[in-house]
Structure formats: C-alpha cells, structure tokens
N, C-alpha and C. Protein backbone atom coordinates (compact mmCIF):
# COMPACT_ATOMS: atom_id res chain seq x y z
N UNK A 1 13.83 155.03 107.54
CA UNK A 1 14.74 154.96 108.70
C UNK A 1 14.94 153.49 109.10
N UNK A 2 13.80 152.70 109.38
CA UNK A 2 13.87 151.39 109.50
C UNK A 2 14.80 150.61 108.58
N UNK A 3 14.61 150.87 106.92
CA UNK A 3 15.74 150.25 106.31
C UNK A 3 16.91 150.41 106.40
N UNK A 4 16.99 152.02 106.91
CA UNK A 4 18.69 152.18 107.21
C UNK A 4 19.39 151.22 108.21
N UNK A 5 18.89 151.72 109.42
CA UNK A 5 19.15 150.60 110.53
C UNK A 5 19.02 149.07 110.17
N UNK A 6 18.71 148.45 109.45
CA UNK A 6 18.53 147.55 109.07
C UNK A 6 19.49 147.00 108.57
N UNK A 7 20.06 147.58 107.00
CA UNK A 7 21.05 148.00 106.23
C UNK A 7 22.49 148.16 107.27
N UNK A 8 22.01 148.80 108.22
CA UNK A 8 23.50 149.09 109.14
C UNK A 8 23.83 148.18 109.93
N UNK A 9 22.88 147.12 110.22
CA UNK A 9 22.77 145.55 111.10
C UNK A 9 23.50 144.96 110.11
N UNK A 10 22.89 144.71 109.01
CA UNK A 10 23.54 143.98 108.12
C UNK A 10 25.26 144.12 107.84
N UNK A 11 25.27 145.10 107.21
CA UNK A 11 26.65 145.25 107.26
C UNK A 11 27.64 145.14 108.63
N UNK A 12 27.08 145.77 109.73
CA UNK A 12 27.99 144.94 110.69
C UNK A 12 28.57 143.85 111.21
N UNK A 13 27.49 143.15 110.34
CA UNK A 13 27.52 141.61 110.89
C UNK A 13 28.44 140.93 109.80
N UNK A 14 28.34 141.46 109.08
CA UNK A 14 29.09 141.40 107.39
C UNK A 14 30.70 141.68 107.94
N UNK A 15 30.57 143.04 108.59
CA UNK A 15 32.45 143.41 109.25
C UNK A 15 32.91 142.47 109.76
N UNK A 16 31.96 142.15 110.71
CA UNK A 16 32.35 140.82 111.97
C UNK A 16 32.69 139.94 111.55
N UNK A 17 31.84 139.18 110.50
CA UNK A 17 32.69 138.00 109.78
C UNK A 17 33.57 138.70 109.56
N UNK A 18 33.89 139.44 108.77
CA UNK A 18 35.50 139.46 107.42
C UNK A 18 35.88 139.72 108.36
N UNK A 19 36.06 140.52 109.90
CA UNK A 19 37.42 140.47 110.59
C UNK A 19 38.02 139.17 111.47
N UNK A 20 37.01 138.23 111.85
CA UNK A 20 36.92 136.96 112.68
C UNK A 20 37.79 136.12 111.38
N UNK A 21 37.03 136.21 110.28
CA UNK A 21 38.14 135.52 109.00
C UNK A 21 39.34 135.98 108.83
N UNK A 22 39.84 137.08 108.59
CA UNK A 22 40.70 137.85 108.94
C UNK A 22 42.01 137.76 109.94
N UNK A 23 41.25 137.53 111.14
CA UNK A 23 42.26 137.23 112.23
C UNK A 23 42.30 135.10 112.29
N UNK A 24 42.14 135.11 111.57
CA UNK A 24 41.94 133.64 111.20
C UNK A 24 43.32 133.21 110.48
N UNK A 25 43.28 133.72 109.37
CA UNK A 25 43.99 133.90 108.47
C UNK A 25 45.61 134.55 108.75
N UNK A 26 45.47 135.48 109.51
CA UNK A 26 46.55 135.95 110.15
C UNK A 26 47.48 134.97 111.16
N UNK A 27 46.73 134.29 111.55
CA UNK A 27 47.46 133.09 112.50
C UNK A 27 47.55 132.26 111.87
C-alpha cells in the first residue's frame, strides 16, 4: 500500500510538471 501511494505522489508530481510545461508552451 505504501508503494502505491508513493507511486501515486510520484506521478502527480510528474502531471504537474508536464502541465506547468505545457501551459508554457502554449503561450
């Protein structure tokens, strides 16, 4: 369970960049 949540931190933080880059890029 711990790795999941873990795993699921990770990747969010992973979304956050690519959308902050994303809306970067867009402007």
């Amino acid at each position: 369970l711990t790795a999941f949540i873990l795993v699921s931190v990770l990747a969010l933080g992973l979304a956050h960049e690519w959308l902050q880059k994303g809306l970067e890029w867009t402007e």
